[in-house]
PDB file of N, CA and C in Angstrom:
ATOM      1  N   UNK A   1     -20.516  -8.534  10.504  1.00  0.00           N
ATOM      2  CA  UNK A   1     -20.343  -9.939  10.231  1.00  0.00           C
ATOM      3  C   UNK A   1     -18.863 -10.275  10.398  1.00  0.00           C
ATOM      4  N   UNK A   2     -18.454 -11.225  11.073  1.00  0.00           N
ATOM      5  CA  UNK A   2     -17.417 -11.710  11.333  1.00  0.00           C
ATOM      6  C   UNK A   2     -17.144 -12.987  10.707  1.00  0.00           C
ATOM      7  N   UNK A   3     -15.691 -12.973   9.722  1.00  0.00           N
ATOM      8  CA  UNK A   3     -15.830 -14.246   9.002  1.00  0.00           C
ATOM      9  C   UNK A   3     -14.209 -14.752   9.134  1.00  0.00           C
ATOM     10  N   UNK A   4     -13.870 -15.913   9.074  1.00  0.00           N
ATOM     11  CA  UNK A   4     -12.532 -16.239   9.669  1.00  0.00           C
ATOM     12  C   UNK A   4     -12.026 -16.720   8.481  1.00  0.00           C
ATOM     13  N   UNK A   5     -10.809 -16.494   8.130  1.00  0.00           N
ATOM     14  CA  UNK A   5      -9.709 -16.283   6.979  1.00  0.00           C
ATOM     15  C   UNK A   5      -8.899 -17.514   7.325  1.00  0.00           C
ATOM     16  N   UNK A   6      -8.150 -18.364   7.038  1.00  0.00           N
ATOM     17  CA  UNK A   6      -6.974 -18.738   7.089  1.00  0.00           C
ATOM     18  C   UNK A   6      -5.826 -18.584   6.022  1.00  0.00           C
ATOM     19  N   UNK A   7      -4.570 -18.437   6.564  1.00  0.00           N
ATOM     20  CA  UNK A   7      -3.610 -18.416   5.728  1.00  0.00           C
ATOM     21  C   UNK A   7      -2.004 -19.022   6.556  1.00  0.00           C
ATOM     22  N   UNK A   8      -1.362 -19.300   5.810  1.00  0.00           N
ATOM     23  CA  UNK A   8       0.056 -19.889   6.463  1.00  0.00           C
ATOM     24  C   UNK A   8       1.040 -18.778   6.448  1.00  0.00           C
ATOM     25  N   UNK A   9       1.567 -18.404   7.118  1.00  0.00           N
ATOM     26  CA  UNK A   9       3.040 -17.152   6.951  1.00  0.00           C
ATOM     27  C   UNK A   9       3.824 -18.949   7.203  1.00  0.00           C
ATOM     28  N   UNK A  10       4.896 -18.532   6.290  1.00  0.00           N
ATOM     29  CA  UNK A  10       6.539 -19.010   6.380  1.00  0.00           C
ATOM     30  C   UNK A  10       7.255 -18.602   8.186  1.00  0.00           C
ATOM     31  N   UNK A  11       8.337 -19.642   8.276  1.00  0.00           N
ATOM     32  CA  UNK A  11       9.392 -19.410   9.670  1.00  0.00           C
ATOM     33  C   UNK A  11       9.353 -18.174   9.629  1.00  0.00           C
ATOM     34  N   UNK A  12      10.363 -17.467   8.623  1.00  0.00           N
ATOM     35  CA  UNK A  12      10.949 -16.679   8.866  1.00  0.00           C
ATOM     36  C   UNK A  12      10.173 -15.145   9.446  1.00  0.00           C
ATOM     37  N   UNK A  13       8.942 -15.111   8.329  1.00  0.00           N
ATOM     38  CA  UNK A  13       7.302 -14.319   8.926  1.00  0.00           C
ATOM     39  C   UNK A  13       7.499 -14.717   9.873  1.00  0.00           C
ATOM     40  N   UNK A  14       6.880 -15.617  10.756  1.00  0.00           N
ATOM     41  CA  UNK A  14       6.561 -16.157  12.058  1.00  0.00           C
ATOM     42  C   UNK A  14       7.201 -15.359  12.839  1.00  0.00           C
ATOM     43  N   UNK A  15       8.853 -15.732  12.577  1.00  0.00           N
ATOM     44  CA  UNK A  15       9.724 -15.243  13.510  1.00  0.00           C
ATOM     45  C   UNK A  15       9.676 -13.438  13.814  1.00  0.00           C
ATOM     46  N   UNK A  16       9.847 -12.892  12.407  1.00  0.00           N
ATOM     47  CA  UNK A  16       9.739 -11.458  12.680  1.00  0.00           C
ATOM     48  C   UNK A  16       8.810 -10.882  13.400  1.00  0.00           C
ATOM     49  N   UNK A  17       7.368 -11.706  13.048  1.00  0.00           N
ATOM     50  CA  UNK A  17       6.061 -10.763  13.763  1.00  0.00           C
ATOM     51  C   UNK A  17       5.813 -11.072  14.807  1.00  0.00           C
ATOM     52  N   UNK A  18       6.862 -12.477  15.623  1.00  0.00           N
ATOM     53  CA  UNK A  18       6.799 -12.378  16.632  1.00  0.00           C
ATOM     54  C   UNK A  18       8.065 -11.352  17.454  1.00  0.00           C
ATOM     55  N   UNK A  19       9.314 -11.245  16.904  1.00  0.00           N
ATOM     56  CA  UNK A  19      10.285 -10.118  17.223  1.00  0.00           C
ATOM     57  C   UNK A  19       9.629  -8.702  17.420  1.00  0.00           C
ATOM     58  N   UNK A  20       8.915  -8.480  16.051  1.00  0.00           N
ATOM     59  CA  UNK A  20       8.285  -7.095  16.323  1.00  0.00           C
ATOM     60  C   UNK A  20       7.151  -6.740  17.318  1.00  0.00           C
ATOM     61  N   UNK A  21       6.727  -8.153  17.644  1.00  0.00           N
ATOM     62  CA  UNK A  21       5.836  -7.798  18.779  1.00  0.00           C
ATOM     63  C   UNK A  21       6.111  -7.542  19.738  1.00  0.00           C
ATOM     64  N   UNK A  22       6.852  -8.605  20.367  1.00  0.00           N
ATOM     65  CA  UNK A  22       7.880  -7.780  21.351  1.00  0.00           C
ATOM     66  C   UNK A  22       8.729  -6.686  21.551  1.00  0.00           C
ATOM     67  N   UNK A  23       9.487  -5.988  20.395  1.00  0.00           N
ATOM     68  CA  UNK A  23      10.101  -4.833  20.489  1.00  0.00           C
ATOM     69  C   UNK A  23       9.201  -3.531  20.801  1.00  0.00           C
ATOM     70  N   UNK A  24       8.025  -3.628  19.866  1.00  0.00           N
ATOM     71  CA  UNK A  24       6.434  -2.812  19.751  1.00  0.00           C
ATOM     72  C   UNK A  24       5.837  -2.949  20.955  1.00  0.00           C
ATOM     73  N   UNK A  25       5.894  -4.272  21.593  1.00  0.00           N
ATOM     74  CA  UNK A  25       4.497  -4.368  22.446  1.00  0.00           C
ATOM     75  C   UNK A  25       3.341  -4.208  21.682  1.00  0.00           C
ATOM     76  N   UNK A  26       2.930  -4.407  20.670  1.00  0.00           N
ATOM     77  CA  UNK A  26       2.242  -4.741  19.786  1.00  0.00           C
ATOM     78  C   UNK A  26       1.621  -6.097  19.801  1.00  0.00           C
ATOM     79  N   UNK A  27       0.725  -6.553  19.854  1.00  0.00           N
ATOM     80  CA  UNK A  27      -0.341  -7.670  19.830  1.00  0.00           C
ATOM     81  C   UNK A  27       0.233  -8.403  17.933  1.00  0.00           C
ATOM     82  N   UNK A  28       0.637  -9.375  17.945  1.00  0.00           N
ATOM     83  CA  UNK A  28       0.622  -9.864  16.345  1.00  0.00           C
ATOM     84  C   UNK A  28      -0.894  -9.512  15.566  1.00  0.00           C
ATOM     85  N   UNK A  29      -1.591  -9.887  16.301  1.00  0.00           N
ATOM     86  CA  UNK A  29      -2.683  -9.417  15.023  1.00  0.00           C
ATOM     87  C   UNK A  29      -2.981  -7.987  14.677  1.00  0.00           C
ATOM     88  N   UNK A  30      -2.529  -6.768  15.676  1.00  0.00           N
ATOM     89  CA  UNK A  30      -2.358  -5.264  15.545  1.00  0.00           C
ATOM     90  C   UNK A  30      -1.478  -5.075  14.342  1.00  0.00           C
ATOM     91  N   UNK A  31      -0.280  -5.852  13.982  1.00  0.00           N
ATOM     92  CA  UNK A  31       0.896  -5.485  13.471  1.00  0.00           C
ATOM     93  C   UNK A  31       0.543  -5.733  12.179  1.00  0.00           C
ATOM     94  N   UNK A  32      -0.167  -6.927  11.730  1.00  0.00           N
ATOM     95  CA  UNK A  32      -0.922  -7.850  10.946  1.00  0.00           C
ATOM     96  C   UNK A  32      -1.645  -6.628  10.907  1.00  0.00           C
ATOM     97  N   UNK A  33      -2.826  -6.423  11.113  1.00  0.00           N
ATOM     98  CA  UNK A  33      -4.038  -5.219  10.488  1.00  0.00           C
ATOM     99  C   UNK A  33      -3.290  -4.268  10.125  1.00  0.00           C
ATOM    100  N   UNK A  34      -2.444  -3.488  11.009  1.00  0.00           N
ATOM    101  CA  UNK A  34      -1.467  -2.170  10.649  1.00  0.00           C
ATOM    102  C   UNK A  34      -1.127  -1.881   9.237  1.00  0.00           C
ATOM    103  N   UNK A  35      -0.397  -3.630   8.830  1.00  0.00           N
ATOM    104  CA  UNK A  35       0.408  -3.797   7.871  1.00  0.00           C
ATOM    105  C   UNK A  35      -0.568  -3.859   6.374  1.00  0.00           C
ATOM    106  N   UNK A  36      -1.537  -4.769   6.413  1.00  0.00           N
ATOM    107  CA  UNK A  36      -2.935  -4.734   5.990  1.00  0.00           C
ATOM    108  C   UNK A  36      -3.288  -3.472   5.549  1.00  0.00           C
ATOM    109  N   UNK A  37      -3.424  -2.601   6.540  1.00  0.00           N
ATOM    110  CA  UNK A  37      -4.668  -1.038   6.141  1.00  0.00           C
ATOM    111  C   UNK A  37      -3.201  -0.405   5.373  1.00  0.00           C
ATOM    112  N   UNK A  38      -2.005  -0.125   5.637  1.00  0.00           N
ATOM    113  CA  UNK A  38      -1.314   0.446   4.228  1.00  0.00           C
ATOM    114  C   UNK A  38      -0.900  -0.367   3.432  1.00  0.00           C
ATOM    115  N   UNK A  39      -1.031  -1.767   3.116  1.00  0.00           N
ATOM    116  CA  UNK A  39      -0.952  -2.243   1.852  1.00  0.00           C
ATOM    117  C   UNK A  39      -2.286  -2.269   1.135  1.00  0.00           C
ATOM    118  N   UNK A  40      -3.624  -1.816   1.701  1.00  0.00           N
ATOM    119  CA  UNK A  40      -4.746  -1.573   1.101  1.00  0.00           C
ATOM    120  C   UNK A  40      -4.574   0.072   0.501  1.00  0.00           C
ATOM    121  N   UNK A  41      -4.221   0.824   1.252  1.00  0.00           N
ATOM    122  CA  UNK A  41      -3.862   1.891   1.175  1.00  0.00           C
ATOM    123  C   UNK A  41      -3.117   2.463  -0.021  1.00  0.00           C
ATOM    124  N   UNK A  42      -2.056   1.656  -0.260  1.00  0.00           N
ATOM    125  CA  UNK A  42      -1.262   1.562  -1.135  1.00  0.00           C
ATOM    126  C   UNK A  42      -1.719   0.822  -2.849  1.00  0.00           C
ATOM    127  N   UNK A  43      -2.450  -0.005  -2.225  1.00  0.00           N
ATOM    128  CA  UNK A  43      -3.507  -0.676  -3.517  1.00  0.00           C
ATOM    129  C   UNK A  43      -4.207   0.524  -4.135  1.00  0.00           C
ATOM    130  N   UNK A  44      -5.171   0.944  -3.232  1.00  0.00           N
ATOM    131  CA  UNK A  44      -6.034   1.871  -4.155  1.00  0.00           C
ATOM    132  C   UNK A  44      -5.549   2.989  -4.655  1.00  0.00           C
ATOM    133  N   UNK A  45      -4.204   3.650  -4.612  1.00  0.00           N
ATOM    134  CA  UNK A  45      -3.448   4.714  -4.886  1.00  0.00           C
ATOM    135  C   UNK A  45      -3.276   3.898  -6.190  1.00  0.00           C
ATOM    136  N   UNK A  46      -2.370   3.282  -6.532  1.00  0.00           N
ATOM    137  CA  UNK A  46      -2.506   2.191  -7.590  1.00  0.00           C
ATOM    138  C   UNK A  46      -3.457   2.429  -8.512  1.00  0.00           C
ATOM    139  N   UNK A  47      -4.339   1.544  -7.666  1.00  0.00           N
ATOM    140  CA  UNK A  47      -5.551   1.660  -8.875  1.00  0.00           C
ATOM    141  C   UNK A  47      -6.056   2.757  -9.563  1.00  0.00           C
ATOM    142  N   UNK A  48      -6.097   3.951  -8.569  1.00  0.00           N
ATOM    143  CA  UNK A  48      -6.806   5.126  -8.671  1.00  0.00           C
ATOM    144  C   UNK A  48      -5.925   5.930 -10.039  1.00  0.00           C
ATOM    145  N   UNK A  49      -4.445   5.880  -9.648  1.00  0.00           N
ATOM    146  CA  UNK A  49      -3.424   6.081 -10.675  1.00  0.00           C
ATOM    147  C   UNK A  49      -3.813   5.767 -12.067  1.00  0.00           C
ATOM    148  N   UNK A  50      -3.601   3.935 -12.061  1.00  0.00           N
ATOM    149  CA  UNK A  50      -3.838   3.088 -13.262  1.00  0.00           C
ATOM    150  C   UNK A  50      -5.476   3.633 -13.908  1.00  0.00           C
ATOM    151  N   UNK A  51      -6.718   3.931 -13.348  1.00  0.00           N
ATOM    152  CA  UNK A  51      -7.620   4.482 -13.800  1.00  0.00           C
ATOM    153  C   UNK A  51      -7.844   5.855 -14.219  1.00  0.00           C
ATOM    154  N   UNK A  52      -6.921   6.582 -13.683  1.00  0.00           N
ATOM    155  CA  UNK A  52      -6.671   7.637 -14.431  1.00  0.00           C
ATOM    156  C   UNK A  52      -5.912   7.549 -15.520  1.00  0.00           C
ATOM    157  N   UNK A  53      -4.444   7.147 -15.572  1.00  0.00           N
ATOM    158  CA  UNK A  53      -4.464   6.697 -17.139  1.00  0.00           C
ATOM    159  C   UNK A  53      -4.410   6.354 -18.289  1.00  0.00           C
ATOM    160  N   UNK A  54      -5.548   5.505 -17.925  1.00  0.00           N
ATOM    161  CA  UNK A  54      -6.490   4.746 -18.901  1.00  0.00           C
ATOM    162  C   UNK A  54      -7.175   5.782 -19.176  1.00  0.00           C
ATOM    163  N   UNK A  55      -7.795   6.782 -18.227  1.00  0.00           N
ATOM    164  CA  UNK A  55      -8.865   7.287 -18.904  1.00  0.00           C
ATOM    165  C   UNK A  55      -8.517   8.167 -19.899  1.00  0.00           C
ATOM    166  N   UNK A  56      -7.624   9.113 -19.654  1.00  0.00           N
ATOM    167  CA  UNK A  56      -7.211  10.391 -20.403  1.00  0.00           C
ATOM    168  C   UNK A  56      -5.516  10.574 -20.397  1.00  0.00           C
ATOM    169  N   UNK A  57      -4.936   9.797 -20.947  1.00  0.00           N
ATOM    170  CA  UNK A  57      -3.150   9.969 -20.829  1.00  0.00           C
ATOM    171  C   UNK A  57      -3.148  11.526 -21.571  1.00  0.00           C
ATOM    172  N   UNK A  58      -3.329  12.273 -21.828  1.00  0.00           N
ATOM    173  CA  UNK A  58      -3.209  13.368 -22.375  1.00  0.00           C
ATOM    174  C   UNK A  58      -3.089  14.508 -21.052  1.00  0.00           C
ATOM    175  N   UNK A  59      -3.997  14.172 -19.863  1.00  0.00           N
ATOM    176  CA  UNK A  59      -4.350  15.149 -18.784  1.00  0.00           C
ATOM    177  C   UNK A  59      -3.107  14.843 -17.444  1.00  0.00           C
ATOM    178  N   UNK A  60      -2.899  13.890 -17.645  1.00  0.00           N
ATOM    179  CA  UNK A  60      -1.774  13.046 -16.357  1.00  0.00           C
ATOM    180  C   UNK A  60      -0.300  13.526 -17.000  1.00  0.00           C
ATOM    181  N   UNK A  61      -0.174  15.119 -17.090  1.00  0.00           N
ATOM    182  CA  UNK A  61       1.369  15.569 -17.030  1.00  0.00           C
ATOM    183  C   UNK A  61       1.378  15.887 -15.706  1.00  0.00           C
ATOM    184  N   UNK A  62       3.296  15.274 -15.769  1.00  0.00           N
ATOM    185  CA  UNK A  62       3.631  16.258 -14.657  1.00  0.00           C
ATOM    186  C   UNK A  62       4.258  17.373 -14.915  1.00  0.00           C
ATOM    187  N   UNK A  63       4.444  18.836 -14.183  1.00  0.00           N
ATOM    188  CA  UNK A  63       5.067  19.497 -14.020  1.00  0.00           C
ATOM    189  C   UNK A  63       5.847  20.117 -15.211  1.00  0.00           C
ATOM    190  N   UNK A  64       7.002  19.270 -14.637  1.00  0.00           N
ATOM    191  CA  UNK A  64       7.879  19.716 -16.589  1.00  0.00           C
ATOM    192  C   UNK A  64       7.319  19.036 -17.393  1.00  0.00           C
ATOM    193  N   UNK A  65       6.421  18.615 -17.896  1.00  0.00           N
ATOM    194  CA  UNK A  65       6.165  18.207 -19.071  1.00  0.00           C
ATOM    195  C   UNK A  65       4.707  19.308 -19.557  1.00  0.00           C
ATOM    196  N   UNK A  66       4.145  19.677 -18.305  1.00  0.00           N
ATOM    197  CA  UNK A  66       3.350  20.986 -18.624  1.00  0.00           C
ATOM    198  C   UNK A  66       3.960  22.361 -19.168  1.00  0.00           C
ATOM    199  N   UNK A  67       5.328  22.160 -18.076  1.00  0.00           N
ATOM    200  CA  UNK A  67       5.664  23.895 -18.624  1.00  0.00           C
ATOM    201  C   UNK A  67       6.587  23.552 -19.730  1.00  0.00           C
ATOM    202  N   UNK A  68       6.644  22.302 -20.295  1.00  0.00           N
ATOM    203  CA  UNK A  68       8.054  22.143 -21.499  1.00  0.00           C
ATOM    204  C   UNK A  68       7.684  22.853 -22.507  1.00  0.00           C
ATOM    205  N   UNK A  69       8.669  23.761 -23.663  1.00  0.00           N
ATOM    206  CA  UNK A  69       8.589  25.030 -24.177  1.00  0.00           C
ATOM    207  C   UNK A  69       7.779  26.360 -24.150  1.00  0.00           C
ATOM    208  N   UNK A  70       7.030  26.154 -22.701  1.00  0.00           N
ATOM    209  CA  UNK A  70       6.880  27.854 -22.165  1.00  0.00           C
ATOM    210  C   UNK A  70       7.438  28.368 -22.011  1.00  0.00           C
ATOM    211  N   UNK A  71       7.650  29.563 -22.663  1.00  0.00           N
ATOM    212  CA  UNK A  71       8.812  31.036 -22.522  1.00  0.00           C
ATOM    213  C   UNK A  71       7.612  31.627 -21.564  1.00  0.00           C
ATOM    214  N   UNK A  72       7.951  32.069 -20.076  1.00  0.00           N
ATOM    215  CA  UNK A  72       7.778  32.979 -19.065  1.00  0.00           C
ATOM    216  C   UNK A  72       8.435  34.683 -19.264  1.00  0.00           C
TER     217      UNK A  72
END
């Protein structure tokens, strides 16, 4: 299913994604999806984070805070 979005970018947007298209040879709407799939990308890392925790803050150490006062 194909469904059509609108939205406004600002000049200054405009201007860049048309600069980067040209430097890229990149199609604007390639650069646009590109940019899209790692800010989705970046969302669900996020979330996935933030739902962990919530679930169990007790299990989400890092590192030094696991080995803090282990004598080896």
């Amino acid at each position: 299913m194909h469904e059509e979005i609108k939205f406004v970018l600002d000049h200054e947007t405009v201007e860049a994604l048309q600069t980067y298209s040209a430097l890229l040879k990149k199609e604007p709407a390639v650069i646009i999806k590109e940019a899209l799939q790692g800010y989705f990308e970046a969302a669900e890392q996020q979330l996935l984070h933030k739902a962990a925790q919530e679930t169990d803050p007790m299990t989400d150490l890092d590192y030094d805070e696991f080995w803090d006062g282990v004598d080896l």
